[in-house]
C-alpha atoms as a PDB file:
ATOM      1  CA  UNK A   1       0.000   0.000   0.000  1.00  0.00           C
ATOM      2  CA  UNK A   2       0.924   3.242  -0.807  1.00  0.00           C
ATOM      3  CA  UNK A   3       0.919   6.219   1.293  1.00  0.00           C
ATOM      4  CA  UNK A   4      -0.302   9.616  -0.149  1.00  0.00           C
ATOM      5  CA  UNK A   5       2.504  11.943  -0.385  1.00  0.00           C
ATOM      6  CA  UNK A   6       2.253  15.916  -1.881  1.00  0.00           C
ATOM      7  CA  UNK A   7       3.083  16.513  -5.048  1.00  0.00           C
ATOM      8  CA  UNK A   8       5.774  19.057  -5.057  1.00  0.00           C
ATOM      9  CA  UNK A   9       6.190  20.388  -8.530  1.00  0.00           C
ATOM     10  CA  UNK A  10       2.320  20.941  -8.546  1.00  0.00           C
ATOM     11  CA  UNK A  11       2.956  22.492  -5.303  1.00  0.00           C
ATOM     12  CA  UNK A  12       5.139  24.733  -6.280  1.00  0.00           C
ATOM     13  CA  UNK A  13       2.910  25.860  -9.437  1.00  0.00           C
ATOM     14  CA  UNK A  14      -0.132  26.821  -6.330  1.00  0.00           C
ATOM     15  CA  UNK A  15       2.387  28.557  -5.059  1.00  0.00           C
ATOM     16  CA  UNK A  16       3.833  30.822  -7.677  1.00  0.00           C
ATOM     17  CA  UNK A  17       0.112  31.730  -8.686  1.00  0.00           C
ATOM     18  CA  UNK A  18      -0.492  32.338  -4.616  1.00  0.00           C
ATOM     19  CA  UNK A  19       2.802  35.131  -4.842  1.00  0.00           C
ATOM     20  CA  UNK A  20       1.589  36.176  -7.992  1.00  0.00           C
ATOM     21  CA  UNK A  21      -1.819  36.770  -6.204  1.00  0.00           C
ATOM     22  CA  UNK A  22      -0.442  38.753  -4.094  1.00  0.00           C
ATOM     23  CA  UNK A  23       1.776  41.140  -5.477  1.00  0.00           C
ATOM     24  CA  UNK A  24      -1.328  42.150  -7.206  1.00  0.00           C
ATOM     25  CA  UNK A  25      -3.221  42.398  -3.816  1.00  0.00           C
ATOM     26  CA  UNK A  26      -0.640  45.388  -3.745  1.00  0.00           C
ATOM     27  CA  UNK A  27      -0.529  46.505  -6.920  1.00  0.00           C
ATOM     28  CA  UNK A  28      -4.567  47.068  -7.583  1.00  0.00           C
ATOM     29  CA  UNK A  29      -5.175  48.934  -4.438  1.00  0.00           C
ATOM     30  CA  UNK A  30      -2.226  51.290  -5.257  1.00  0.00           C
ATOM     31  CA  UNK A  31      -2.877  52.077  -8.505  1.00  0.00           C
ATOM     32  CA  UNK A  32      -6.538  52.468  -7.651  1.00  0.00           C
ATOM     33  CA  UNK A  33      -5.407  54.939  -4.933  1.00  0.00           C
ATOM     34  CA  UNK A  34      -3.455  56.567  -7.278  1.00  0.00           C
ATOM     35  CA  UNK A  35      -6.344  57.025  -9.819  1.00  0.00           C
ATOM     36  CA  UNK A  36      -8.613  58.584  -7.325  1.00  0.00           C
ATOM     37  CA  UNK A  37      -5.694  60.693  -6.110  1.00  0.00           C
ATOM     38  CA  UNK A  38      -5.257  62.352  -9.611  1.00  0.00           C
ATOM     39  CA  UNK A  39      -9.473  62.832 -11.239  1.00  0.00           C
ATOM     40  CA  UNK A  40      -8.305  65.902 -12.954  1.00  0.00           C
ATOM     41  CA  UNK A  41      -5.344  64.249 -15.136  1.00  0.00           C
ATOM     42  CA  UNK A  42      -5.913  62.602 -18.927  1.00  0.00           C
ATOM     43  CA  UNK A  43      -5.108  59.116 -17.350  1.00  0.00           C
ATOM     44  CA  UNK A  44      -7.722  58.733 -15.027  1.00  0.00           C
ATOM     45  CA  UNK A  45      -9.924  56.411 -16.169  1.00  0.00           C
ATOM     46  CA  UNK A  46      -7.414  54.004 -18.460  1.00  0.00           C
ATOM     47  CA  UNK A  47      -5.347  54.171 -14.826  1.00  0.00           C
ATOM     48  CA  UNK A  48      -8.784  53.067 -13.087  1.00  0.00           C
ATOM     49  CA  UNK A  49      -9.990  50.324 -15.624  1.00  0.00           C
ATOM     50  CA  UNK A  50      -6.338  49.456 -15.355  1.00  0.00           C
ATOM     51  CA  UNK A  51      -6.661  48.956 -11.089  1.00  0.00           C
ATOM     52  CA  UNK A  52      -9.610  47.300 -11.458  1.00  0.00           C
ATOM     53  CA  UNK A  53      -8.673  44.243 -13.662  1.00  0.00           C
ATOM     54  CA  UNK A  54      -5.444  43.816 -11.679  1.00  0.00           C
ATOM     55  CA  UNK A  55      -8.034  43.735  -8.326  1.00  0.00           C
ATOM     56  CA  UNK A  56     -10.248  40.875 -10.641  1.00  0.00           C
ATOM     57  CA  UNK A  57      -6.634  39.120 -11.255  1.00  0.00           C
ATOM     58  CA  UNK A  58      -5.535  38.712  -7.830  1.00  0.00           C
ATOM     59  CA  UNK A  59      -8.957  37.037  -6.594  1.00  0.00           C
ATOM     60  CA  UNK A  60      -8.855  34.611  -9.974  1.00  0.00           C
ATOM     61  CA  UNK A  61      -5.452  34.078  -9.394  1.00  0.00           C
ATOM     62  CA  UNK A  62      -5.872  33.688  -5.500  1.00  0.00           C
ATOM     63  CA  UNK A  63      -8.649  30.765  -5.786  1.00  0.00           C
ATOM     64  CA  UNK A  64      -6.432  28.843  -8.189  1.00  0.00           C
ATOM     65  CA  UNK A  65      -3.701  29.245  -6.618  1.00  0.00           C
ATOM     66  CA  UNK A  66      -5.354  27.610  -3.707  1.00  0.00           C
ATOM     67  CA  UNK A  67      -6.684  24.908  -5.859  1.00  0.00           C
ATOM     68  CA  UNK A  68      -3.691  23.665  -7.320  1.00  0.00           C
ATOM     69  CA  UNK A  69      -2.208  23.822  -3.555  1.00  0.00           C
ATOM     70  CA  UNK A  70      -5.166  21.458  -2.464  1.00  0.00           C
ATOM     71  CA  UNK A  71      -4.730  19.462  -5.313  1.00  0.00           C
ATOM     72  CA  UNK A  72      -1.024  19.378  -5.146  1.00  0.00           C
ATOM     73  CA  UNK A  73      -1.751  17.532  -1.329  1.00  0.00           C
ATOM     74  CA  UNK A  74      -4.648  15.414  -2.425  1.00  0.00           C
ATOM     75  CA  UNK A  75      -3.203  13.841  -5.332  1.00  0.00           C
ATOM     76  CA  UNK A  76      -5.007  10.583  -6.667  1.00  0.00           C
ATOM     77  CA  UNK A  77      -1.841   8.565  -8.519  1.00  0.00           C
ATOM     78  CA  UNK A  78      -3.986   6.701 -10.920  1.00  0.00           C
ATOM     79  CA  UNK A  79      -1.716   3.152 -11.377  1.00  0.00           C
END
């Protein structure tokens, strides 16, 4: 019998996508803060659309990051 063991190249895929997650946990907010900061320039709204899909990113790429992590430890080895 085989014991289950964690897959650590999958694992370490989840967690690239996890660091990827959250440098644009930072990244979104600041920009966003930086939009709202400047209403009166020419690159307010590209800069806005711009915070906004980074802030979508980091949620899509937080849940699959997590995924792969909990698929990385419950790994079925189909013989």
């Amino acid at each position: 019998m085989e014991t289950k063991r964690t897959n650590k190249e999958i694992l370490i895929k989840g967690i690239k996508k996890m660091g990827m997650s959250l440098v644009c946990m930072f990244l979104g907010p600041i920009l966003m803060y930086v939009s709202f900061s400047n209403q009166e320039k020419t690159l307010y709204i590209p800069l806005l659309i711009l915070s906004l899909l980074i802030c979508v990113l980091a949620i899509y790429l937080a849940f699959i990051g997590l995924k792969t992590i909990m698929d990385s430890m419950f790994y079925k080895a189909s013989n």
